[in-house]
Structures are given as structure tokens and as C-alpha cells.
PDB file of N, CA and C in Angstrom:
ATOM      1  N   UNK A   1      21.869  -4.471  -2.566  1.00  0.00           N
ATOM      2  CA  UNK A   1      23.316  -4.665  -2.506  1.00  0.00           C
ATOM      3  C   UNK A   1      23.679  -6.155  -2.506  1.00  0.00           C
ATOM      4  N   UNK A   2      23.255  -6.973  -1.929  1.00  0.00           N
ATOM      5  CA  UNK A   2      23.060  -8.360  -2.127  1.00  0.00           C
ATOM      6  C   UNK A   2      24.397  -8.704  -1.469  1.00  0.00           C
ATOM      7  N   UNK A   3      24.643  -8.059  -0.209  1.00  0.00           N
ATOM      8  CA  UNK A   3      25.979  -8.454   0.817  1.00  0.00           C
ATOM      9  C   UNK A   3      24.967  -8.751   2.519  1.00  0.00           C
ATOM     10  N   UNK A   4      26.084  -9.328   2.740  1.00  0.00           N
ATOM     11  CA  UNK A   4      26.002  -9.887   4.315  1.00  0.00           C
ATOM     12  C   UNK A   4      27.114  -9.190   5.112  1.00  0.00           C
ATOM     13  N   UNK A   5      27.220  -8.470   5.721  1.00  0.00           N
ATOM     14  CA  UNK A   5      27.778  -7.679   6.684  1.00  0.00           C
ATOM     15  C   UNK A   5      27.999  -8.788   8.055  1.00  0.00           C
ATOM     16  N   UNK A   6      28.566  -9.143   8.734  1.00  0.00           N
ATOM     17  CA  UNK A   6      28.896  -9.909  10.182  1.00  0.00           C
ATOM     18  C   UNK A   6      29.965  -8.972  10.465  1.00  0.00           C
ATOM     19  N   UNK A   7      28.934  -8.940  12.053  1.00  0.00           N
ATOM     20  CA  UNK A   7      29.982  -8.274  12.764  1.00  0.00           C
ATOM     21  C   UNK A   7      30.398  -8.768  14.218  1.00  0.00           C
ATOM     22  N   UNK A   8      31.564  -8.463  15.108  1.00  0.00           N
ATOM     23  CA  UNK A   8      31.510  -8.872  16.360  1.00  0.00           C
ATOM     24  C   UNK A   8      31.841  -7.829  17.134  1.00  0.00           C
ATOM     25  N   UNK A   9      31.154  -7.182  17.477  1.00  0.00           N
ATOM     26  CA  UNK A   9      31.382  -5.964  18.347  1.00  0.00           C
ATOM     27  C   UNK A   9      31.032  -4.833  17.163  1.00  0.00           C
ATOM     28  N   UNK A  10      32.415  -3.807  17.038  1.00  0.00           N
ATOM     29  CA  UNK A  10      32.992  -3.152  15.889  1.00  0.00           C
ATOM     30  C   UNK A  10      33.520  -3.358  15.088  1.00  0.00           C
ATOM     31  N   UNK A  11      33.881  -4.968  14.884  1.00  0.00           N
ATOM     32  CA  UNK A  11      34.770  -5.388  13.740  1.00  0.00           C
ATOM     33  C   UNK A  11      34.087  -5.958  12.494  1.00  0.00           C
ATOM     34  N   UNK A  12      34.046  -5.953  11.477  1.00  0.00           N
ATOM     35  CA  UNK A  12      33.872  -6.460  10.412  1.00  0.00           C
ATOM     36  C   UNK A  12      34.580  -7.781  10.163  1.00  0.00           C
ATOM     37  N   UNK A  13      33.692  -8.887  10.373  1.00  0.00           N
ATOM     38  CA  UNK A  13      34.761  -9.962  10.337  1.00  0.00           C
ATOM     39  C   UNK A  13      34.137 -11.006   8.947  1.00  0.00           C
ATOM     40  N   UNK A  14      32.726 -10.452   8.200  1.00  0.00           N
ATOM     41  CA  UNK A  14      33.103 -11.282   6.963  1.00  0.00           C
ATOM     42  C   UNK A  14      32.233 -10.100   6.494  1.00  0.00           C
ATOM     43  N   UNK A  15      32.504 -10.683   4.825  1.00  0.00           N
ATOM     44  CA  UNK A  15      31.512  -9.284   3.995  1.00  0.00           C
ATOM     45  C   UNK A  15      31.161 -10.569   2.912  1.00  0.00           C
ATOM     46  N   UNK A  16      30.328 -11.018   2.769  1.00  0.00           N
ATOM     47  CA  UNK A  16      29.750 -11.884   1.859  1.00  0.00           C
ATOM     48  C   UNK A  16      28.860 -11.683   0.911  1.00  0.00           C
ATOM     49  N   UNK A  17      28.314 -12.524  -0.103  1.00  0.00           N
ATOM     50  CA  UNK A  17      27.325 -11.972  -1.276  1.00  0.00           C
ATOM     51  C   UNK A  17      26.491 -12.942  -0.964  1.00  0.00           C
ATOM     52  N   UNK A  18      25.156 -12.998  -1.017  1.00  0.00           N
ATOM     53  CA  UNK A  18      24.034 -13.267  -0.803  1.00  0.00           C
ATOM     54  C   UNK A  18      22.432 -13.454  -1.520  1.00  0.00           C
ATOM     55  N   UNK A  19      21.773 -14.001  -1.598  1.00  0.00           N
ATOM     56  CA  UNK A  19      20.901 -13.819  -2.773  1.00  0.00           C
ATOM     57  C   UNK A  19      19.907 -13.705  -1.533  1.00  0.00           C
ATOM     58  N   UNK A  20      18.768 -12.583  -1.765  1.00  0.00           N
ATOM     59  CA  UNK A  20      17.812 -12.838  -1.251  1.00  0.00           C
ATOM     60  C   UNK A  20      16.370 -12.827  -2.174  1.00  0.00           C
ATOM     61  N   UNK A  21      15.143 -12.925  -1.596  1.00  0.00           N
ATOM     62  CA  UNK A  21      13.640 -13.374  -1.916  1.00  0.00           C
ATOM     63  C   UNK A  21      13.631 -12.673  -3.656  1.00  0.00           C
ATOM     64  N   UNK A  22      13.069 -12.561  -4.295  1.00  0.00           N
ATOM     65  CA  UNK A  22      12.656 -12.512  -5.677  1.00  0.00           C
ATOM     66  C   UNK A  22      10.995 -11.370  -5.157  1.00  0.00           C
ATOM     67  N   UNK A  23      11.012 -10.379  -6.487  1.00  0.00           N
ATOM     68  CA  UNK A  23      10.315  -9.535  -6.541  1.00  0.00           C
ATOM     69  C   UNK A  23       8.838 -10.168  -5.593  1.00  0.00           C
ATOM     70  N   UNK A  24       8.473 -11.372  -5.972  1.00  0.00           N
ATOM     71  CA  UNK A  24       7.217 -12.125  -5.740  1.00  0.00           C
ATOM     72  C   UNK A  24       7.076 -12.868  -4.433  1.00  0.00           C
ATOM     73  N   UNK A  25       8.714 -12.941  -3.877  1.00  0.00           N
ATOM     74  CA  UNK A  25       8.913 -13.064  -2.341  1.00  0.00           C
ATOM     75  C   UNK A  25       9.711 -12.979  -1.800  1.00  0.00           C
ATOM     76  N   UNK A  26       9.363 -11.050  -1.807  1.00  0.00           N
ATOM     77  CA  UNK A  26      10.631 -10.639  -0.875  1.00  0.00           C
ATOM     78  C   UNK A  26      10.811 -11.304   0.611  1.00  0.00           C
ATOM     79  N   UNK A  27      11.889 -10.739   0.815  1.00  0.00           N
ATOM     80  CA  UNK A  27      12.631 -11.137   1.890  1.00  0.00           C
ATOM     81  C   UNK A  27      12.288  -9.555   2.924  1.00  0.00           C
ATOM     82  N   UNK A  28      11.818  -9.950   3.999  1.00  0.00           N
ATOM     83  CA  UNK A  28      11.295  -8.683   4.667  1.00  0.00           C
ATOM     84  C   UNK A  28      12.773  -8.075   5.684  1.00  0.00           C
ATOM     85  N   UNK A  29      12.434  -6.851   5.512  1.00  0.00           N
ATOM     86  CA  UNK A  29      13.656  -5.970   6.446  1.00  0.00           C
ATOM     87  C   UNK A  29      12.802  -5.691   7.660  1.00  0.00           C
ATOM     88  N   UNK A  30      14.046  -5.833   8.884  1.00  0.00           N
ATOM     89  CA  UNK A  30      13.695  -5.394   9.757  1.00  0.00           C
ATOM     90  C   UNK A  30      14.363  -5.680  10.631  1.00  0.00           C
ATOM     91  N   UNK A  31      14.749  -5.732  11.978  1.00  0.00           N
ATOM     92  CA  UNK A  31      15.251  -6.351  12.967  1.00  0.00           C
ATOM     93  C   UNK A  31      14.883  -7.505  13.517  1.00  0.00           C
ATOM     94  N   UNK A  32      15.217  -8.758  13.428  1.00  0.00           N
ATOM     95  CA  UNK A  32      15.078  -9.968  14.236  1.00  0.00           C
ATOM     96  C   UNK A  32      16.421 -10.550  14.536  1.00  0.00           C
ATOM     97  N   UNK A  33      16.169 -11.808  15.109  1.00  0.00           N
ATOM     98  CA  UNK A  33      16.995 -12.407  15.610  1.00  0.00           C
ATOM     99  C   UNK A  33      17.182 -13.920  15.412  1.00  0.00           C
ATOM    100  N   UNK A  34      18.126 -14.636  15.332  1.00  0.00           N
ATOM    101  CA  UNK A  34      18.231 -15.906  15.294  1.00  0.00           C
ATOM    102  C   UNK A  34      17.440 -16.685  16.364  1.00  0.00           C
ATOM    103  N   UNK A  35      16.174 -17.505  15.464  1.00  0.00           N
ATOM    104  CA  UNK A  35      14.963 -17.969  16.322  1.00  0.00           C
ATOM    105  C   UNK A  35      15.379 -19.670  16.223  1.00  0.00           C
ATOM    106  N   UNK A  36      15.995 -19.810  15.732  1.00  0.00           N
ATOM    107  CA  UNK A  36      16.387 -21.801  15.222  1.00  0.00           C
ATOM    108  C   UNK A  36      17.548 -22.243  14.563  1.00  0.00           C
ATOM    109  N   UNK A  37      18.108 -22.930  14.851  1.00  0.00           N
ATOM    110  CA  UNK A  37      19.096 -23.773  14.021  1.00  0.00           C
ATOM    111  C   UNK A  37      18.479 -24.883  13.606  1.00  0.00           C
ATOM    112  N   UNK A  38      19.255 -25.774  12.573  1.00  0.00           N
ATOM    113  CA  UNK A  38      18.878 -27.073  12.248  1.00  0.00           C
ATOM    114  C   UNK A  38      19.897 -27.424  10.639  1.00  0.00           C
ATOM    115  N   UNK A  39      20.593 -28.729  11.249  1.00  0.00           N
ATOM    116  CA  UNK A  39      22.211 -28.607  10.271  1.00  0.00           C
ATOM    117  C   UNK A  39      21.322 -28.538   8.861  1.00  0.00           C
ATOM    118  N   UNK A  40      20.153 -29.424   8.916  1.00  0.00           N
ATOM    119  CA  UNK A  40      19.611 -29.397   7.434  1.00  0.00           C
ATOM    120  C   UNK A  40      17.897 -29.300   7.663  1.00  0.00           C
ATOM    121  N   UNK A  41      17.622 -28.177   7.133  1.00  0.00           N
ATOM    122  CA  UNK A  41      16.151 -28.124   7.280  1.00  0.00           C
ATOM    123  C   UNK A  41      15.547 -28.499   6.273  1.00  0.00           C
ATOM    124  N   UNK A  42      14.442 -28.676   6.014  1.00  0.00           N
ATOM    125  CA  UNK A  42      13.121 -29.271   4.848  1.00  0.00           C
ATOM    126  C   UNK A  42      12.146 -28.002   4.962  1.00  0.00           C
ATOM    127  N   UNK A  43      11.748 -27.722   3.256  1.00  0.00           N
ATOM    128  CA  UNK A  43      10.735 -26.948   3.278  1.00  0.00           C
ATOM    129  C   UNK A  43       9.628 -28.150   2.716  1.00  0.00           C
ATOM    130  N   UNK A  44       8.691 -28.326   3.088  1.00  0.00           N
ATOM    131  CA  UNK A  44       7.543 -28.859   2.535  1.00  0.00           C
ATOM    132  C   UNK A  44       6.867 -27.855   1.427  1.00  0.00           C
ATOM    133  N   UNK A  45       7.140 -26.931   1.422  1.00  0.00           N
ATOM    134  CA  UNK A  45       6.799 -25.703   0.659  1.00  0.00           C
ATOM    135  C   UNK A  45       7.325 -26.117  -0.794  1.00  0.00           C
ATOM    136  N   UNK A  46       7.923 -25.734  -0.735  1.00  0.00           N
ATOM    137  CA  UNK A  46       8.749 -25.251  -2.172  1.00  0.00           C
ATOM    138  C   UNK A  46       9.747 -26.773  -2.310  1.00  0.00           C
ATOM    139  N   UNK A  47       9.625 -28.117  -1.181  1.00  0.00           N
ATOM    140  CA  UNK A  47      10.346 -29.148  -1.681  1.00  0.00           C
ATOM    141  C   UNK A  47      12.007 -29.168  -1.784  1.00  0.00           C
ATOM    142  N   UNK A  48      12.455 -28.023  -1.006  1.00  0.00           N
ATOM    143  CA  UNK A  48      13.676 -28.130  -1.166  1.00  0.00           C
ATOM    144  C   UNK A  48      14.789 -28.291   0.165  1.00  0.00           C
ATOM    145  N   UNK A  49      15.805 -28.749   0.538  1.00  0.00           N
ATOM    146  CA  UNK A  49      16.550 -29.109   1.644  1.00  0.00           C
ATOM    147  C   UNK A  49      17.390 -27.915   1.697  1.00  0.00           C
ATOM    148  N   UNK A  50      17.840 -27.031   3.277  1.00  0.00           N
ATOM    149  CA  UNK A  50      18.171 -25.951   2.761  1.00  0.00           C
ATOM    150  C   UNK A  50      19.126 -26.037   4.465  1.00  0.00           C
ATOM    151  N   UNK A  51      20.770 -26.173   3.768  1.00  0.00           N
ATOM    152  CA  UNK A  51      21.771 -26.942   4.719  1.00  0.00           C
ATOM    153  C   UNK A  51      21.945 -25.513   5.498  1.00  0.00           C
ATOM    154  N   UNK A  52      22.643 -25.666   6.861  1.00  0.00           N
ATOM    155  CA  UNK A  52      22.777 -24.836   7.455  1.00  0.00           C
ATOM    156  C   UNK A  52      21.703 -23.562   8.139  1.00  0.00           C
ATOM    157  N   UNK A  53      20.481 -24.059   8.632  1.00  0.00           N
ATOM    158  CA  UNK A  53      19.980 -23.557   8.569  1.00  0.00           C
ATOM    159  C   UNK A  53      19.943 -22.254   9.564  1.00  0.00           C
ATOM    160  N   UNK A  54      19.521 -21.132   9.782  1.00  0.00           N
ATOM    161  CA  UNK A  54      19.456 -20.064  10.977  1.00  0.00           C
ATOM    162  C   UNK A  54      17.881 -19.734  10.836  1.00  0.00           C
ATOM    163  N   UNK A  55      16.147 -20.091  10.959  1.00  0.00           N
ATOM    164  CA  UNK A  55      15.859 -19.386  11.001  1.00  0.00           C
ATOM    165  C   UNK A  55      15.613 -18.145  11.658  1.00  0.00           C
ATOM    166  N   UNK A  56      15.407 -17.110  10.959  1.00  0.00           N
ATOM    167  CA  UNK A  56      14.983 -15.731  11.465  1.00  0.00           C
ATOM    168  C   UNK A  56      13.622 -14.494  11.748  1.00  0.00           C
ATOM    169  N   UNK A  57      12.776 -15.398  11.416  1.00  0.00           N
ATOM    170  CA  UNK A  57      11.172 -14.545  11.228  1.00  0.00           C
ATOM    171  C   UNK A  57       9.989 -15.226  10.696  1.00  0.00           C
ATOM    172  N   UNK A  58       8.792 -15.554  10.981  1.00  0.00           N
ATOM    173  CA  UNK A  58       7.992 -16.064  10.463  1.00  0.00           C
ATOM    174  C   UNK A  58       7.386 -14.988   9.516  1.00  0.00           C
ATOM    175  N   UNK A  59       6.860 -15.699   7.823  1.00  0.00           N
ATOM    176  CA  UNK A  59       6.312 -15.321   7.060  1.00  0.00           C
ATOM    177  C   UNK A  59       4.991 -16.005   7.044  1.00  0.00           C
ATOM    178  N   UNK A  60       4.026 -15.755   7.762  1.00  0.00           N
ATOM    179  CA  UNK A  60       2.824 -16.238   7.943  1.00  0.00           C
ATOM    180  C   UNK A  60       3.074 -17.738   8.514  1.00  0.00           C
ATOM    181  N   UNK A  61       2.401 -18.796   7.818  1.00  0.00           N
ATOM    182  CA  UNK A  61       2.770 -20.387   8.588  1.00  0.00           C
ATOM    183  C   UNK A  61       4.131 -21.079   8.387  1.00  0.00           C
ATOM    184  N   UNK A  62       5.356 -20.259   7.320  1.00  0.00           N
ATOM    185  CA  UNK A  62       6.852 -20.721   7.244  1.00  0.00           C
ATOM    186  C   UNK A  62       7.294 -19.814   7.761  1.00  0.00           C
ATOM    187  N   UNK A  63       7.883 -20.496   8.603  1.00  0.00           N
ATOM    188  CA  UNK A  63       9.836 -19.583   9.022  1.00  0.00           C
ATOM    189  C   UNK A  63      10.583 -19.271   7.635  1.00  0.00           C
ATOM    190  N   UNK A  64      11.153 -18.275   7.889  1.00  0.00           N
ATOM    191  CA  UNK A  64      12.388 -17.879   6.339  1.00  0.00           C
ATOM    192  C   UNK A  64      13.129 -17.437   7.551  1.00  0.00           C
ATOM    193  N   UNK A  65      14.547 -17.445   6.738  1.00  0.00           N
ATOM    194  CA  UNK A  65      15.942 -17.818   7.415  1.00  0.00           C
ATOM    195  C   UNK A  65      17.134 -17.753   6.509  1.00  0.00           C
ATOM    196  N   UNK A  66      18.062 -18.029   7.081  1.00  0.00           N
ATOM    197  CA  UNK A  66      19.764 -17.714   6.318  1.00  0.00           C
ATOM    198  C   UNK A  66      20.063 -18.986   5.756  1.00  0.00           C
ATOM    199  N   UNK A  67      20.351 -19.327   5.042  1.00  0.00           N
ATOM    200  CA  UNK A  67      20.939 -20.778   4.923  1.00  0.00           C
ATOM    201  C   UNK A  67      21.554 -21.050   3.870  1.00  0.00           C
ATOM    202  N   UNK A  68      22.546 -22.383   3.507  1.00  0.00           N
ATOM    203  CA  UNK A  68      23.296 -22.368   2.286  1.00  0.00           C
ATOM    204  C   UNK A  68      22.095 -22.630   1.002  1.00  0.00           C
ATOM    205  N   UNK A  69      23.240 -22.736  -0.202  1.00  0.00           N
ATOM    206  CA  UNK A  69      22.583 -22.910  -1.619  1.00  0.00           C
ATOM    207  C   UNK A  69      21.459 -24.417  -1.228  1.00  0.00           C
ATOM    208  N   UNK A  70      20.632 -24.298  -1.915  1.00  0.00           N
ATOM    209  CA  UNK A  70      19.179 -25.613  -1.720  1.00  0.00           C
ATOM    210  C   UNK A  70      19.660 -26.359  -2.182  1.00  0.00           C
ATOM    211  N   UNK A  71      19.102 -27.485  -1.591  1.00  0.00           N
ATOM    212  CA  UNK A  71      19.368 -29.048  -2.587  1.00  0.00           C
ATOM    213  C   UNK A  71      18.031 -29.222  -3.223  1.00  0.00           C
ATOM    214  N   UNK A  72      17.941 -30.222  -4.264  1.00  0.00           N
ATOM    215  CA  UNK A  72      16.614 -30.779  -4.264  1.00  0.00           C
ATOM    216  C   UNK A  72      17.112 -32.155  -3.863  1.00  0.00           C
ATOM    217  N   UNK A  73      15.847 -33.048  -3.809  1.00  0.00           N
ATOM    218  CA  UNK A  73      15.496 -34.389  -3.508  1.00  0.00           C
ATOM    219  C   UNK A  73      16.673 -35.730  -3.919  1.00  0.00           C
ATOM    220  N   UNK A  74      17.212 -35.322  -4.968  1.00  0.00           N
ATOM    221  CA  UNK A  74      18.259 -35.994  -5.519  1.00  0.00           C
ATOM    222  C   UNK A  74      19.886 -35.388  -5.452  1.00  0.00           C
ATOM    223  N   UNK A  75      19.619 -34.325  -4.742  1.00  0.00           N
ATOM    224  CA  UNK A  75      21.238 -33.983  -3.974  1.00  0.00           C
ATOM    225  C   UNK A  75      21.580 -32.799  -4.517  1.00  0.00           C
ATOM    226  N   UNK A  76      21.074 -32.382  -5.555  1.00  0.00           N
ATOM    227  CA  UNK A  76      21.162 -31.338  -6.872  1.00  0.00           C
ATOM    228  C   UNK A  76      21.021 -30.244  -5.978  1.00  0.00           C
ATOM    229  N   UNK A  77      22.202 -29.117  -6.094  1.00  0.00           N
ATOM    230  CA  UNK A  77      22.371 -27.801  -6.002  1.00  0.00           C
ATOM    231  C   UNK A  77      21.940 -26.846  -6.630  1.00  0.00           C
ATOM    232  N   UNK A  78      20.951 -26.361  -6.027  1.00  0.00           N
ATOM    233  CA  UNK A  78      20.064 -24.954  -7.160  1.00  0.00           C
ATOM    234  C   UNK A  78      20.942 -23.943  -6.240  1.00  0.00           C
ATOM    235  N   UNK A  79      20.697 -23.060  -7.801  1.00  0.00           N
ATOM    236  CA  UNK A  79      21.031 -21.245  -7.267  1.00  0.00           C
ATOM    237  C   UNK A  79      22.321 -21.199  -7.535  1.00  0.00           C
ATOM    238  N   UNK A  80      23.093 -21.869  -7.723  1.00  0.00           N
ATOM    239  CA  UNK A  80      24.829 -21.557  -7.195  1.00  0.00           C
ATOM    240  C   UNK A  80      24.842 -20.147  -8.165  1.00  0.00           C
ATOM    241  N   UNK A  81      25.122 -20.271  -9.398  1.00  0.00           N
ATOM    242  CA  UNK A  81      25.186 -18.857 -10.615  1.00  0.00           C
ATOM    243  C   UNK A  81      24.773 -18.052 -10.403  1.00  0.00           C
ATOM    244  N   UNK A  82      23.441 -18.153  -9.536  1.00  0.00           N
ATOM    245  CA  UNK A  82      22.636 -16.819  -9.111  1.00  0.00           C
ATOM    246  C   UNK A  82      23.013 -16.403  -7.729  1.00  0.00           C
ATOM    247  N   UNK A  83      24.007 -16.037  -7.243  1.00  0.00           N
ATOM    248  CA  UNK A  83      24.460 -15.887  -5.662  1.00  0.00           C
ATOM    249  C   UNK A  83      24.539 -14.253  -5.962  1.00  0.00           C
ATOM    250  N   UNK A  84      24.228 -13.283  -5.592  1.00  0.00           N
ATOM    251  CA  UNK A  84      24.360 -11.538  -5.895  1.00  0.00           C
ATOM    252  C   UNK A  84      23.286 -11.531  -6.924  1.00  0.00           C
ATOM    253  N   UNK A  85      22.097 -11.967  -6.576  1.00  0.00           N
ATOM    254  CA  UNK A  85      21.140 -11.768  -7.325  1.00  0.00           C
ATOM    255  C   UNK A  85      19.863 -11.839  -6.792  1.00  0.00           C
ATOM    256  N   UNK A  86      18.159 -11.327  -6.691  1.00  0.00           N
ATOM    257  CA  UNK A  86      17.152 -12.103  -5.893  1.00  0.00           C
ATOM    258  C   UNK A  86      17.007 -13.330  -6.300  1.00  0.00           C
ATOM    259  N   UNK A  87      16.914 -14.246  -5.380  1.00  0.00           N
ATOM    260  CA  UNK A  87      16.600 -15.703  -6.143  1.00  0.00           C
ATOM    261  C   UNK A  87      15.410 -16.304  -5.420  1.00  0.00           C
ATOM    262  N   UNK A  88      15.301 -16.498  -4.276  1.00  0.00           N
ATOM    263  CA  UNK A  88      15.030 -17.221  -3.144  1.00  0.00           C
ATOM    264  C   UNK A  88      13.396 -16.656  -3.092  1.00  0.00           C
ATOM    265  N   UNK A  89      12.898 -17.675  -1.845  1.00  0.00           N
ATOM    266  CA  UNK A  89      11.626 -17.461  -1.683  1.00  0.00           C
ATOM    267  C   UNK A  89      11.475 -16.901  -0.634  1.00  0.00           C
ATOM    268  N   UNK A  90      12.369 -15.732  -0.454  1.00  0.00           N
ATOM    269  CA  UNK A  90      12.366 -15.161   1.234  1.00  0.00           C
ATOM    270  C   UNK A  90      13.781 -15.522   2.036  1.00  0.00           C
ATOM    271  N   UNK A  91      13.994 -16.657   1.477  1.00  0.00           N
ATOM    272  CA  UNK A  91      15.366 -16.211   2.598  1.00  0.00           C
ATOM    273  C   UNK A  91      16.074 -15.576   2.250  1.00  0.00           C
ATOM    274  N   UNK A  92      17.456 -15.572   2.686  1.00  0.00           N
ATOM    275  CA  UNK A  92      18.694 -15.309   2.551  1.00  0.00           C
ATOM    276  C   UNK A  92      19.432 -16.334   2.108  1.00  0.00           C
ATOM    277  N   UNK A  93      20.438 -16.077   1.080  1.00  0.00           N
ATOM    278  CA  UNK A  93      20.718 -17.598   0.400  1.00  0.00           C
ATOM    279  C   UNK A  93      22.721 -17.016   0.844  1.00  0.00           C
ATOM    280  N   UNK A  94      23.065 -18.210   1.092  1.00  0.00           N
ATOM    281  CA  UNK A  94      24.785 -17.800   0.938  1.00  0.00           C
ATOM    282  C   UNK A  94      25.711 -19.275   0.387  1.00  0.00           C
ATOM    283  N   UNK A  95      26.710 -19.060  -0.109  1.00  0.00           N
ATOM    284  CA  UNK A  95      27.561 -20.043  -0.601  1.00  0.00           C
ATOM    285  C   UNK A  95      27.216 -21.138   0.534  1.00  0.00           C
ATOM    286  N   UNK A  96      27.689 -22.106   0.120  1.00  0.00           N
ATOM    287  CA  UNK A  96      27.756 -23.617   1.251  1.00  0.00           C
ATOM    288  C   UNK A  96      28.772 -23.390   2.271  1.00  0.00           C
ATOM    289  N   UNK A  97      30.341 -22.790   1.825  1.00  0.00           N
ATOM    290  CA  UNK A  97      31.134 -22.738   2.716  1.00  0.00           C
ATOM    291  C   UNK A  97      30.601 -21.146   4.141  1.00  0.00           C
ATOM    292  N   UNK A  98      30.307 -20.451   3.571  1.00  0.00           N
ATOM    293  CA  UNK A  98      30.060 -19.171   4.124  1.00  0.00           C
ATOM    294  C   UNK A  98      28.667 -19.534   5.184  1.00  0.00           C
ATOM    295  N   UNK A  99      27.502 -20.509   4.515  1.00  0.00           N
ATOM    296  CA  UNK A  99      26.571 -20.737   5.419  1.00  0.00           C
ATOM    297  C   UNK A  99      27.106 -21.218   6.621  1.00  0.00           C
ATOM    298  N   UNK A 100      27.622 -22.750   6.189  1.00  0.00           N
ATOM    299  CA  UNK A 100      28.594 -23.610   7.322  1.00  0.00           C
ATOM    300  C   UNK A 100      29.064 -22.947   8.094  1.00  0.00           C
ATOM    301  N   UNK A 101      30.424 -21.787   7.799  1.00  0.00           N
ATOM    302  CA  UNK A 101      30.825 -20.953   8.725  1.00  0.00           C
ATOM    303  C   UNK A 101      29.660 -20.136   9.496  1.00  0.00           C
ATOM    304  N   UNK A 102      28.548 -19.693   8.909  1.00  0.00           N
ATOM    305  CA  UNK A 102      27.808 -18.770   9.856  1.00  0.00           C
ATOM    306  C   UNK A 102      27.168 -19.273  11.095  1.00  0.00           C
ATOM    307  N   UNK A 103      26.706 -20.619  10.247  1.00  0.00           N
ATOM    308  CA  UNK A 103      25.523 -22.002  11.153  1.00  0.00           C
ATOM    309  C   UNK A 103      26.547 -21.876  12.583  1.00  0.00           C
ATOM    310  N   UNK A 104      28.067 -21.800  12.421  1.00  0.00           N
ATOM    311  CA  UNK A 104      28.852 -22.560  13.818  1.00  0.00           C
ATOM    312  C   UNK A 104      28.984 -21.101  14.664  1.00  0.00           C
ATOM    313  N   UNK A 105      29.057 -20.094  13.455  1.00  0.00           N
ATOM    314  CA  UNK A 105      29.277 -18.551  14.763  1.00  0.00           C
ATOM    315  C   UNK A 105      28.409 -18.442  15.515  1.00  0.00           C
ATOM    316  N   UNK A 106      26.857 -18.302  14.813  1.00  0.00           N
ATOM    317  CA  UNK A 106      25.737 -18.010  15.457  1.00  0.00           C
ATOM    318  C   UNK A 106      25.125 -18.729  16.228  1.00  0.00           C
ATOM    319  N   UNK A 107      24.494 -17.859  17.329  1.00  0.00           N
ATOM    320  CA  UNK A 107      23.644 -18.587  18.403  1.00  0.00           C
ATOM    321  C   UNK A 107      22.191 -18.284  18.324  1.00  0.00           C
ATOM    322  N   UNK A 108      21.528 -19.262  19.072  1.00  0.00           N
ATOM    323  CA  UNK A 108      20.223 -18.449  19.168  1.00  0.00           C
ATOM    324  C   UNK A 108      20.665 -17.143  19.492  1.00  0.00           C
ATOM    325  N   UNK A 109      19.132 -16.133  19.249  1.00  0.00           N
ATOM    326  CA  UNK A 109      19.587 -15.015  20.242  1.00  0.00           C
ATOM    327  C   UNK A 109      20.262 -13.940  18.861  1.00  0.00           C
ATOM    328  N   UNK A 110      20.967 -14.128  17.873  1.00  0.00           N
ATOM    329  CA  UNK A 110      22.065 -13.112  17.524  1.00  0.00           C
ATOM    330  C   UNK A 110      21.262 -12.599  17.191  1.00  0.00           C
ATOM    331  N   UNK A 111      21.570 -11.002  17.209  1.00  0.00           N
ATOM    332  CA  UNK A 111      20.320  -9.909  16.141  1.00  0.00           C
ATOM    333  C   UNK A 111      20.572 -10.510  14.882  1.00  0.00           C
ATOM    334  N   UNK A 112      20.028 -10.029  13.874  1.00  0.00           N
ATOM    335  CA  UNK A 112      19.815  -9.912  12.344  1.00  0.00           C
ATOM    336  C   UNK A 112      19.231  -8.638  11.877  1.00  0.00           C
ATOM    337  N   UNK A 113      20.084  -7.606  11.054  1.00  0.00           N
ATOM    338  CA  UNK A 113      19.558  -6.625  10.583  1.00  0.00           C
ATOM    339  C   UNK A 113      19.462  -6.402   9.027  1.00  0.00           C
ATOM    340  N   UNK A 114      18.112  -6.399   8.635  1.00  0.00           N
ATOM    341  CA  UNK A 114      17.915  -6.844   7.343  1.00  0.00           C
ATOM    342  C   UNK A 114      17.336  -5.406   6.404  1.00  0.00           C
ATOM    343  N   UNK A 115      18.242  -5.063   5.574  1.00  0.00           N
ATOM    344  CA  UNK A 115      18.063  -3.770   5.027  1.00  0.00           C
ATOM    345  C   UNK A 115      17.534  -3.900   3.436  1.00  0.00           C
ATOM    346  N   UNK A 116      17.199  -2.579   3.363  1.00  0.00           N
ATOM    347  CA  UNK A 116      17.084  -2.428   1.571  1.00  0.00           C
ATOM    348  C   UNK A 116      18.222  -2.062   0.812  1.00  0.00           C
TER     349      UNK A 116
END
């Protein structure tokens, strides 16, 4: 479905589109929880800056997590066209404005329920 559901209580308070992991790295379902913030994280992995960060679960020796569209090294925005699509290497990918907003709702601690 490639949506983000937030909720606060019973209310539905955003419904967003989302890109998550690519056939070759999915993005795993399950229940976790917001394990980290960090306004701008670094993957040494894959080389890319990834703003707003929430992670949510370790995938062996990387955390994967929620966070806005990637930068690379020179400021450059990957993914934007591909947002409602798999893109990512496991995370959860969301617009810049929608990450920002999530980075300030969430606390450590929030569940995360991650479906097929």
C-alpha cells in the first residue's frame, strides 16, 4: 500500500505515502518501536545522509528507520519521483516536510506497526 497511518489514541491524524525497502531489501514487518532520533543521520553503508531520522529495528550491524528523502554528499535529493513506490534499502522513506513533522511528534518509545 505504500501509506503511513499515524495515530493518537483513535484518531487518524496523518495518512501519508511512503516508499519502503526494494524486493532485495525489504523492509521487515513487525512491531517495534522508536529506538533513536538524530536531526541528520549518516549511513556509511550505502553513503547517503538521511534527515529526520527515527530509527526503528536493527537489520543485522545497521539500524533501518523512518526518515526523509536521502541526500547524497553534495546536497542532492534522491528518491523524490519514487515516493509510493519500493525504493529504499529497508527503511521507510517519507517526503521532507512529512518526515520533519514526524521527527518532532515522535518520542523514543512510540510503537511502530509495520505491515504487508
Amino acid at each position: 500500500e505504500q501509506r503511513m497511518y499515524v495515530w493518537e489514541g483513535d484518531v487518524l491524524v496523518h495518512n501519508w505515502t511512503i516508499s519502503t525497502g526494494l524486493a532485495s531489501h525489504p523492509t521487515q514487518t513487525g512491531s517495534f518501536a522508536v529506538q533513536s532520533k538524530v536531526p541528520m543521520a549518516w549511513s556509511s553503508a550505502w553513503e547517503l545522509w538521511m534527515p529526520s531520522w527515527l530509527g526503528i529495528y536493527w537489520a543485522g550491524g545497521s539500524e533501518n528507520g523512518i526518515h526523509a528523502l536521502p541526500t547524497i554528499n553534495d546536497g542532492t535529493q534522491i528518491w523524490a519521483g519514487f515516493l509510493g513506490s519500493p525504493i529504499s534499502y529497508g527503511c521507510v522513506v517519507l517526503g521532507t516536510a512529512e518526515a520533519a513533522e514526524l521527527y518532532e511528534w515522535a518520542d523514543i518509545g512510540t510503537p511502530v506497526e509495520i505491515h504487508d
